[in-house]
PDB file of N, CA and C in Angstrom:
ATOM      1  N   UNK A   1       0.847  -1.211   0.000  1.00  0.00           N
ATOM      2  CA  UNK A   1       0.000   0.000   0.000  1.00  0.00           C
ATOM      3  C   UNK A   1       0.876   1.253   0.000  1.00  0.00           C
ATOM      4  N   UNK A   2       2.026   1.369   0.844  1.00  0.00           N
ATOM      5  CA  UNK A   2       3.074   2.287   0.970  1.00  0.00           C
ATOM      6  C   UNK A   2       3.609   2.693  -0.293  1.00  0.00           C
ATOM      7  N   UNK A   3       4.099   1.262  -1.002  1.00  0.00           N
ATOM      8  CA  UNK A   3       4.591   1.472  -2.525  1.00  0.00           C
ATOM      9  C   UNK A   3       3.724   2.286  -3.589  1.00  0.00           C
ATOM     10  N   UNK A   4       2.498   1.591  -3.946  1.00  0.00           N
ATOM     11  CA  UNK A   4       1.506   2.373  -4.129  1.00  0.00           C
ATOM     12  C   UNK A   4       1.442   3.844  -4.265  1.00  0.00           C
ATOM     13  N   UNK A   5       0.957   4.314  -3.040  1.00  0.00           N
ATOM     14  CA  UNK A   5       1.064   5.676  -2.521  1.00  0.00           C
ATOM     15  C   UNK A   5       2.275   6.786  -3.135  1.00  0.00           C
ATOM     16  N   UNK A   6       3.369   5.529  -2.655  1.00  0.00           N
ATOM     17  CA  UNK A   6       4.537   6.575  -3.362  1.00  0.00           C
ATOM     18  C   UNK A   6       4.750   6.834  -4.515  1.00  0.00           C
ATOM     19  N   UNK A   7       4.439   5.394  -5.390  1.00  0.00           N
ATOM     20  CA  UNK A   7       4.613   5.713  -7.230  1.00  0.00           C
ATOM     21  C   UNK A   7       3.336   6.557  -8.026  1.00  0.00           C
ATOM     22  N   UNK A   8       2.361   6.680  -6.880  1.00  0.00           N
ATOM     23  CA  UNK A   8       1.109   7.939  -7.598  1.00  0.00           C
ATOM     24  C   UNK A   8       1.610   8.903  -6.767  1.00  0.00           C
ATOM     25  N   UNK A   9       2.044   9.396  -5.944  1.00  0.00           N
ATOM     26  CA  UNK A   9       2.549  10.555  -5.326  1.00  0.00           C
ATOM     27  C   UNK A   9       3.599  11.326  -6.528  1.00  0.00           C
ATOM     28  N   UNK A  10       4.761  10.171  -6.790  1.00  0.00           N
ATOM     29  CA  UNK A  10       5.884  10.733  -8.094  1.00  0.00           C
ATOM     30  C   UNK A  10       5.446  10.656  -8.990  1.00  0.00           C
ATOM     31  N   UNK A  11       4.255   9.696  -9.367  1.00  0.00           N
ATOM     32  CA  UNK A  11       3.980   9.976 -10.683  1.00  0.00           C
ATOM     33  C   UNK A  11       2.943  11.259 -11.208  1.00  0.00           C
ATOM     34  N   UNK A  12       2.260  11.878 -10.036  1.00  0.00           N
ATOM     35  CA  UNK A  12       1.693  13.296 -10.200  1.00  0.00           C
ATOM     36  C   UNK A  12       2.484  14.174 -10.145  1.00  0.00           C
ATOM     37  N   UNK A  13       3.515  14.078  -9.177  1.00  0.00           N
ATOM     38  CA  UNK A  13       4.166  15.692  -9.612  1.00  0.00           C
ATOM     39  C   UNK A  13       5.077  15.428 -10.918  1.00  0.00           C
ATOM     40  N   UNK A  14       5.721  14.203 -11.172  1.00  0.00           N
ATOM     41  CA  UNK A  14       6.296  14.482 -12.713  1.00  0.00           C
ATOM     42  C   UNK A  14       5.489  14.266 -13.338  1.00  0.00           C
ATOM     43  N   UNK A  15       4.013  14.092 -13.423  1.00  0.00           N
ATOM     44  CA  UNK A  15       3.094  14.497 -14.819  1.00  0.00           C
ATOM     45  C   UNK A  15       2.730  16.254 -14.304  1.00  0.00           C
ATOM     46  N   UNK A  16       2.504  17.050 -13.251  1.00  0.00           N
ATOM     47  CA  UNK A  16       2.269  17.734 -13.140  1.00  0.00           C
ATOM     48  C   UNK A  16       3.356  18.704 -13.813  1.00  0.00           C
ATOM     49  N   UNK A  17       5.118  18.355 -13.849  1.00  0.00           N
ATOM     50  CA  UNK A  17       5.763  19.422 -13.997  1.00  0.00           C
ATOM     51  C   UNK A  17       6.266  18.902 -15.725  1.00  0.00           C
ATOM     52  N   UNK A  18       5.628  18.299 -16.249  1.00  0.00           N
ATOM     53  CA  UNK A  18       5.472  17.918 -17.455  1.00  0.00           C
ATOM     54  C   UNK A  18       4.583  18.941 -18.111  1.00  0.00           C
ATOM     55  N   UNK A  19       3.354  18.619 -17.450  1.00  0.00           N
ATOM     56  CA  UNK A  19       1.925  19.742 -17.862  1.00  0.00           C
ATOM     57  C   UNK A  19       2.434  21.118 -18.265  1.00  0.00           C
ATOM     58  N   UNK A  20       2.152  21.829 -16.763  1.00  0.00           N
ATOM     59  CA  UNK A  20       2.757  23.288 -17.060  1.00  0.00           C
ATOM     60  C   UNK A  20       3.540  24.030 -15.844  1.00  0.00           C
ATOM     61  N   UNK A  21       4.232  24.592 -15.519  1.00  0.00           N
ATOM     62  CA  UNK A  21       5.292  24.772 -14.210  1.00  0.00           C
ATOM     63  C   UNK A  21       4.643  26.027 -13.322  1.00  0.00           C
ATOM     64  N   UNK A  22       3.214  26.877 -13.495  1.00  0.00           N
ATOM     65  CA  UNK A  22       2.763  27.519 -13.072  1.00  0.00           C
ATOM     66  C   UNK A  22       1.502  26.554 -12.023  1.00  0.00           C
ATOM     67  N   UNK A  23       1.475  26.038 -13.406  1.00  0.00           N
ATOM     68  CA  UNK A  23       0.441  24.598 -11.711  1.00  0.00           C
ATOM     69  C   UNK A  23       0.598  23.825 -11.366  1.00  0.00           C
ATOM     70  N   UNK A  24       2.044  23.348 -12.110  1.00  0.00           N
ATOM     71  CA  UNK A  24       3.079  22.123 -11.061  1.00  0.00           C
ATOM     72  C   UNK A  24       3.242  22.624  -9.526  1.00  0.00           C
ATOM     73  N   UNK A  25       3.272  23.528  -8.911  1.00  0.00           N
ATOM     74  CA  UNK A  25       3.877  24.056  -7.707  1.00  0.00           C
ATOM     75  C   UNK A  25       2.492  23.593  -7.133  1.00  0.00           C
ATOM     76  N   UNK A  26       1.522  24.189  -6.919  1.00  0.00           N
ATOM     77  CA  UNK A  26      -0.141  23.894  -6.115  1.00  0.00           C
ATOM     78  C   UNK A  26      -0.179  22.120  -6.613  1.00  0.00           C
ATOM     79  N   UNK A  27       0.212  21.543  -7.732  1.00  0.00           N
ATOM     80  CA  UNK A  27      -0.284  20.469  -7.677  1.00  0.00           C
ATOM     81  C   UNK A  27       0.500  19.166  -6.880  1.00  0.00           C
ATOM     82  N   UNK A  28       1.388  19.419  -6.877  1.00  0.00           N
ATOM     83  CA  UNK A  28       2.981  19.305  -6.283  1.00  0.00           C
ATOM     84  C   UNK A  28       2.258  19.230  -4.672  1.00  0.00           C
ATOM     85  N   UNK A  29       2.186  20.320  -4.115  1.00  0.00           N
ATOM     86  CA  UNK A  29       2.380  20.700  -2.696  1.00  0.00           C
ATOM     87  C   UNK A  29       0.183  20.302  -2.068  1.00  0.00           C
ATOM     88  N   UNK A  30      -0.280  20.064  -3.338  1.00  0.00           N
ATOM     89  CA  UNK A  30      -1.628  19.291  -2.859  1.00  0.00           C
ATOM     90  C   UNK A  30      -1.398  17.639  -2.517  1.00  0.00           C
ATOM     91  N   UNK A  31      -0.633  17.239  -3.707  1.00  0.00           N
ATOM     92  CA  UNK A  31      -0.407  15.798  -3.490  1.00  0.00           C
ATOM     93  C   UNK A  31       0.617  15.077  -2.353  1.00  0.00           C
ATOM     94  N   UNK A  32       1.194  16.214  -2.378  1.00  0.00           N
ATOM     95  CA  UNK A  32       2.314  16.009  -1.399  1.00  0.00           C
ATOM     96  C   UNK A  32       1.823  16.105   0.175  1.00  0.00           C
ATOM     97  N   UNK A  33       0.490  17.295   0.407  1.00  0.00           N
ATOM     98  CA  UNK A  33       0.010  17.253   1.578  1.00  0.00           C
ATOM     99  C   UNK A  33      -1.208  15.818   1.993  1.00  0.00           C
ATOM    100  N   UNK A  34      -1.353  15.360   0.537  1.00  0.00           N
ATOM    101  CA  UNK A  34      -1.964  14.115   0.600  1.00  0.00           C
ATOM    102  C   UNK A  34      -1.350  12.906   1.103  1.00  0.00           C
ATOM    103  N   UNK A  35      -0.284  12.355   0.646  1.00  0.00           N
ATOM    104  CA  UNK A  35       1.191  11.711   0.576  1.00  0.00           C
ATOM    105  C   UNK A  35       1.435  11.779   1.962  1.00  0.00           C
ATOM    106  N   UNK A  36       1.471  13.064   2.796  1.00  0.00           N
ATOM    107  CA  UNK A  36       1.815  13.126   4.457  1.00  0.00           C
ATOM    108  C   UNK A  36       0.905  12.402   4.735  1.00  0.00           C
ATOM    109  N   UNK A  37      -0.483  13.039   4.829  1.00  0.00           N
ATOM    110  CA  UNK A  37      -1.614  12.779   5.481  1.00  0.00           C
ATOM    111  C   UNK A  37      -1.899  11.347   5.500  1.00  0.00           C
ATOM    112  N   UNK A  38      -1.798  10.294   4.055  1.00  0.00           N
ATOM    113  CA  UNK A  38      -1.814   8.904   4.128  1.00  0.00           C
ATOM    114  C   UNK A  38      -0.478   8.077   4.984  1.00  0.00           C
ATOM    115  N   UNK A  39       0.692   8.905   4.723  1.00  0.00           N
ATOM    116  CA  UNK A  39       1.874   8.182   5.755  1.00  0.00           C
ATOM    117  C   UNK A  39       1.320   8.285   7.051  1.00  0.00           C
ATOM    118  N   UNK A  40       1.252   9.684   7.469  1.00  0.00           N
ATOM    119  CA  UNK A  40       0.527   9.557   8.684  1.00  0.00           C
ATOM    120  C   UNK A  40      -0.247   8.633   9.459  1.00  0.00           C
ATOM    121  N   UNK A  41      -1.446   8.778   8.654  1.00  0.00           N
ATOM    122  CA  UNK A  41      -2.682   7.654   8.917  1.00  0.00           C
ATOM    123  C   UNK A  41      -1.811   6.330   9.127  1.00  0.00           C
ATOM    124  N   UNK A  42      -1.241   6.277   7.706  1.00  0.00           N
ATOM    125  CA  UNK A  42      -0.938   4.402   7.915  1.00  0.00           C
ATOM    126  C   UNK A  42      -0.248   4.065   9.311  1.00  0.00           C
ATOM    127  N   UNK A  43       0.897   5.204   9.627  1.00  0.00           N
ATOM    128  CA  UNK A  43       1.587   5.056  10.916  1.00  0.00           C
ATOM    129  C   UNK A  43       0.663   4.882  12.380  1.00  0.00           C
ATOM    130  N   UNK A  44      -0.299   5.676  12.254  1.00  0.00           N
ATOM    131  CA  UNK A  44      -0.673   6.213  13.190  1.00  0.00           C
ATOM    132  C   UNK A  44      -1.822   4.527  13.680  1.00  0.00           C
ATOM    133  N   UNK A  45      -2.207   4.229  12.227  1.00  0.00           N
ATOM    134  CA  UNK A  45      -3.097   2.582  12.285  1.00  0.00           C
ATOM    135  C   UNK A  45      -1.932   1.670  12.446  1.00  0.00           C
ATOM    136  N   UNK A  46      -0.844   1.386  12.388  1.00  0.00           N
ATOM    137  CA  UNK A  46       0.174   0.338  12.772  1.00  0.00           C
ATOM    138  C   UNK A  46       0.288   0.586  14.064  1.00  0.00           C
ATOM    139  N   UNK A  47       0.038   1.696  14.912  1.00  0.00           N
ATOM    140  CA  UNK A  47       0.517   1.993  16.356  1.00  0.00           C
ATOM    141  C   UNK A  47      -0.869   1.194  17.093  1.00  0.00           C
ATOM    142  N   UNK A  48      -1.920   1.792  16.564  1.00  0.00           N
ATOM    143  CA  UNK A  48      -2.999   1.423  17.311  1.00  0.00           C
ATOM    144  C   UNK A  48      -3.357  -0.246  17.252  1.00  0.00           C
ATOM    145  N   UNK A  49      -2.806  -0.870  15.783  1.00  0.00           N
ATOM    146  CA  UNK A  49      -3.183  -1.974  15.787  1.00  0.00           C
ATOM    147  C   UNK A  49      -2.269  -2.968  16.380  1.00  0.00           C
ATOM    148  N   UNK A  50      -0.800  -2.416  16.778  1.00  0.00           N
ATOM    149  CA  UNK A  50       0.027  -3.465  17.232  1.00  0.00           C
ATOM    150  C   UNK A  50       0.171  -3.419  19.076  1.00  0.00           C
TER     151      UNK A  50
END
């Protein structure tokens, strides 16, 4: 699931800075606050479940 996460995490911002470099930056720093938020979670469910 981790793997996952990470190869659509890189694979949006290098399609994003492919696109155009004025909305690579917001699209970049959306996915990326997504990317935390799921590491997070997953960490935060391995603590509670072990």
């Amino acid at each position: 699931l981790l793997a996952l996460i990470t190869q659509t995490a890189i694979h949006f911002s290098e399609s994003s800075i492919e696109n155009n470099s004025h909305f690579s930056f917001l699209t970049q720093t959306k996915y990326l606050s997504l990317f935390v938020y799921f590491l997070y979670a997953s960490v935060l469910s391995k603590i509670f479940m072990s």
